[in-house]
N, C-alpha and C. Protein backbone atom coordinates (compact mmCIF):
# COMPACT_ATOMS: atom_id res chain seq x y z
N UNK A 1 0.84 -1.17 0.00
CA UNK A 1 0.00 0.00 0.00
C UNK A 1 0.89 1.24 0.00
N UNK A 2 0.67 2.19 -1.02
CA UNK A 2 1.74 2.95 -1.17
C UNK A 2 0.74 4.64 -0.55
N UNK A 3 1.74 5.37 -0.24
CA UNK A 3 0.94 6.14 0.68
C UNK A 3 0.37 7.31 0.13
N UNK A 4 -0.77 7.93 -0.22
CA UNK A 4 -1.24 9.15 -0.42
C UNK A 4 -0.30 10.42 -0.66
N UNK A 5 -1.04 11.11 -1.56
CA UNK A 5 -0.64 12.36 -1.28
C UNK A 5 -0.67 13.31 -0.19
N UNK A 6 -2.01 13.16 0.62
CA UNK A 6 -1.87 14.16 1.50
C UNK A 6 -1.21 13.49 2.81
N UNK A 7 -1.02 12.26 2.53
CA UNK A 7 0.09 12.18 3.68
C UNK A 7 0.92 11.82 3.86
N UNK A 8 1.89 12.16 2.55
CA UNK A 8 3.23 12.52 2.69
C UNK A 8 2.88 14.45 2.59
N UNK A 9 2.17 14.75 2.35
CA UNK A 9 2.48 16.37 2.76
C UNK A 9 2.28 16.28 4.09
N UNK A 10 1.21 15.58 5.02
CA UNK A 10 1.29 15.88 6.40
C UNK A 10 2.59 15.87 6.77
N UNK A 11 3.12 14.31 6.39
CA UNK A 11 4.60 14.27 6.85
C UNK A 11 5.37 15.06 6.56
N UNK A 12 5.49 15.58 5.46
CA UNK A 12 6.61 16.74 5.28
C UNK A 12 6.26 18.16 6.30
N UNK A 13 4.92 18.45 6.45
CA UNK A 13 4.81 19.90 7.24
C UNK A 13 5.22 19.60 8.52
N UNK A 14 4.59 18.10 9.40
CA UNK A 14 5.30 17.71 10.32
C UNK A 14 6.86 17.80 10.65
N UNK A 15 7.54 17.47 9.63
CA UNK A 15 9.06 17.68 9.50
C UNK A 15 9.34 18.85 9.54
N UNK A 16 8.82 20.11 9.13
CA UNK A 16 9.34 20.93 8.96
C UNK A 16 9.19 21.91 9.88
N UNK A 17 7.91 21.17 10.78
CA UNK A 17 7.49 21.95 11.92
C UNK A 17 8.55 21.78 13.29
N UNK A 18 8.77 20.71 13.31
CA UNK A 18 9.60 19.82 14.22
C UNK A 18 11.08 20.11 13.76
N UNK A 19 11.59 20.37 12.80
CA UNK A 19 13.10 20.37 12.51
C UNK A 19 13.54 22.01 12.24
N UNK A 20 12.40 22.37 11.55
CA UNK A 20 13.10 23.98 10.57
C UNK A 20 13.43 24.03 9.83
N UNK A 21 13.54 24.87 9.33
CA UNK A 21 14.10 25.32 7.73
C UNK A 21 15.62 24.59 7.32
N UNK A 22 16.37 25.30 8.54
CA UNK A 22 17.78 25.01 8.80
C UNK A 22 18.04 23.75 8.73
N UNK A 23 17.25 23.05 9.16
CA UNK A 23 18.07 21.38 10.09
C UNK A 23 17.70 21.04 8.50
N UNK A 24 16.48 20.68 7.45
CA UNK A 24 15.67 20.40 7.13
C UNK A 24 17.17 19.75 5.55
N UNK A 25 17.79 20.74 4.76
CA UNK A 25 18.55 19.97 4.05
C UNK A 25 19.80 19.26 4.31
N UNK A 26 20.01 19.69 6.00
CA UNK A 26 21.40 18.56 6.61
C UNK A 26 20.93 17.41 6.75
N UNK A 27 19.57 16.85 7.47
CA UNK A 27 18.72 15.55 6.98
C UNK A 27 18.71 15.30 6.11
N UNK A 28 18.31 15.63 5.01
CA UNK A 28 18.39 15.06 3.23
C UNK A 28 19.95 14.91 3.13
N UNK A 29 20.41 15.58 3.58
CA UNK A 29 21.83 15.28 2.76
C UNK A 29 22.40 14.41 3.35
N UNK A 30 21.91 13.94 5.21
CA UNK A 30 22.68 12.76 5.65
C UNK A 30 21.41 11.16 5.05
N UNK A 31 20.69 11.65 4.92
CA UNK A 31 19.38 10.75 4.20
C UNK A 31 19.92 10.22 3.01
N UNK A 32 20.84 10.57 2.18
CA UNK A 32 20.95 10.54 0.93
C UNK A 32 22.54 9.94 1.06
N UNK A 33 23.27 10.75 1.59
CA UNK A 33 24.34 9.54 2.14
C UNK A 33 24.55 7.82 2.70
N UNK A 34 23.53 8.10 4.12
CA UNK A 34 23.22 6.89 4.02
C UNK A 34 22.33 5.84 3.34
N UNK A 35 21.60 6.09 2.10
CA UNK A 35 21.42 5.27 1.43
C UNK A 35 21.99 4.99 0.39
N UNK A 36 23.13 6.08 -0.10
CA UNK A 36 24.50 5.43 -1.27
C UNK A 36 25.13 4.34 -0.37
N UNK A 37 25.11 4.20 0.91
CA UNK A 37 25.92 3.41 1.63
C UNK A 37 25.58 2.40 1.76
N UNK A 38 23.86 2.11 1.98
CA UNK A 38 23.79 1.02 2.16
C UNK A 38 23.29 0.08 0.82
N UNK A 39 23.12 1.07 -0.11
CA UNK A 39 23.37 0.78 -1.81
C UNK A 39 24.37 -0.05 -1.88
N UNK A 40 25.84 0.28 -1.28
CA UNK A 40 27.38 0.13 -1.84
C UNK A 40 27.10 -1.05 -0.83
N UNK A 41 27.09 -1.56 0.33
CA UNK A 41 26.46 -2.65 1.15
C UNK A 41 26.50 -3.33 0.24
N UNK A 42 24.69 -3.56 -0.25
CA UNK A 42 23.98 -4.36 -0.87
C UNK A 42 24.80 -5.17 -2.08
N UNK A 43 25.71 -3.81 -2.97
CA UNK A 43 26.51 -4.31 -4.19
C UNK A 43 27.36 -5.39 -3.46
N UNK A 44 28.43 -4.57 -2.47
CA UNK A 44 29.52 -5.63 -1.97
C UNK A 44 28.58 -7.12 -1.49
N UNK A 45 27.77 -6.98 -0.58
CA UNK A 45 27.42 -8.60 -0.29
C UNK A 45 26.68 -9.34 -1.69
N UNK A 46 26.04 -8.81 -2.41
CA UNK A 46 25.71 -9.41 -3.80
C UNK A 46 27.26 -9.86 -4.59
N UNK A 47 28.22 -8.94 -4.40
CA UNK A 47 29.22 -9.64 -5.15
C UNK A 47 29.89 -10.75 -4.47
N UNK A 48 29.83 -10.67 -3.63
CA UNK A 48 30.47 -11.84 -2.21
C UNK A 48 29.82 -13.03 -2.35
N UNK A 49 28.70 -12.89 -2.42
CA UNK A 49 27.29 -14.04 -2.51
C UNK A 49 27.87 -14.68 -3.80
N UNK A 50 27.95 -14.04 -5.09
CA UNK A 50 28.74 -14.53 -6.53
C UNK A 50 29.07 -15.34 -6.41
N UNK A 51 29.91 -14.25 -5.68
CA UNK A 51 31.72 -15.05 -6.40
C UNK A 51 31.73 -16.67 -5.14
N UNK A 52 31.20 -16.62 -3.89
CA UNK A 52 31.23 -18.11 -3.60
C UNK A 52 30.37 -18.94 -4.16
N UNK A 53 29.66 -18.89 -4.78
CA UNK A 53 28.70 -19.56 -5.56
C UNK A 53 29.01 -19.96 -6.61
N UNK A 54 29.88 -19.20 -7.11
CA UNK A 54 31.02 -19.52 -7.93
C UNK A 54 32.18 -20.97 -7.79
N UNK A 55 32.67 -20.32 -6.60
CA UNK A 55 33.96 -21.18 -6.07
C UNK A 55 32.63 -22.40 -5.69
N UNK A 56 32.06 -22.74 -5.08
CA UNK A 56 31.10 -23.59 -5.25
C UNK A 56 30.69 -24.55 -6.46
N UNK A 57 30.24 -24.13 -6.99
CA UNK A 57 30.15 -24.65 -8.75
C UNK A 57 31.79 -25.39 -8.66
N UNK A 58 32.86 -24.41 -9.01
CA UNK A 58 33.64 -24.92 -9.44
C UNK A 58 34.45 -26.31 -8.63
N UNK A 59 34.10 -25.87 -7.34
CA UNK A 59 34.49 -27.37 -6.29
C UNK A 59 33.55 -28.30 -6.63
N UNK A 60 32.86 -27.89 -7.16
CA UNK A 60 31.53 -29.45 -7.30
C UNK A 60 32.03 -30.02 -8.77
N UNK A 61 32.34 -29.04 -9.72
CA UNK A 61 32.65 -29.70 -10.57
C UNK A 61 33.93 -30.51 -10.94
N UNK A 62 34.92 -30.00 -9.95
CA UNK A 62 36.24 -30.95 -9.29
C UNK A 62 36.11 -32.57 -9.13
């Protein structure tokens, strides 16, 4: 269930009521950091997952 329009605007006026103007793009910008990070995560254990699955295969086919 994906959420409405008017309430992600609640949520945003909420945020903005509660944080300020000020605080408001140091959140996005640490928001946006940590999800390149846990992006770069996801890549590294997907490549990890591979490549033994890999070495796997190839010991079985030994």
């Amino acid at each position: 269930m994906r959420p409405g329009f008017w309430q992600i605007l609640v949520v945003v006026v909420l945020i903005a009521v509660l944080f300020g103007g000020k605080k408001i793009p140091e959140l996005a910008r640490a928001f946006g950091k940590a999800k390149g990070e846990f992006k770069k995560g996801l890549a590294e254990g997907n490549a990890e997952e591979k490549e033994a699955a890999a070495k796997k295969d190839e010991e079985a086919k030994a």
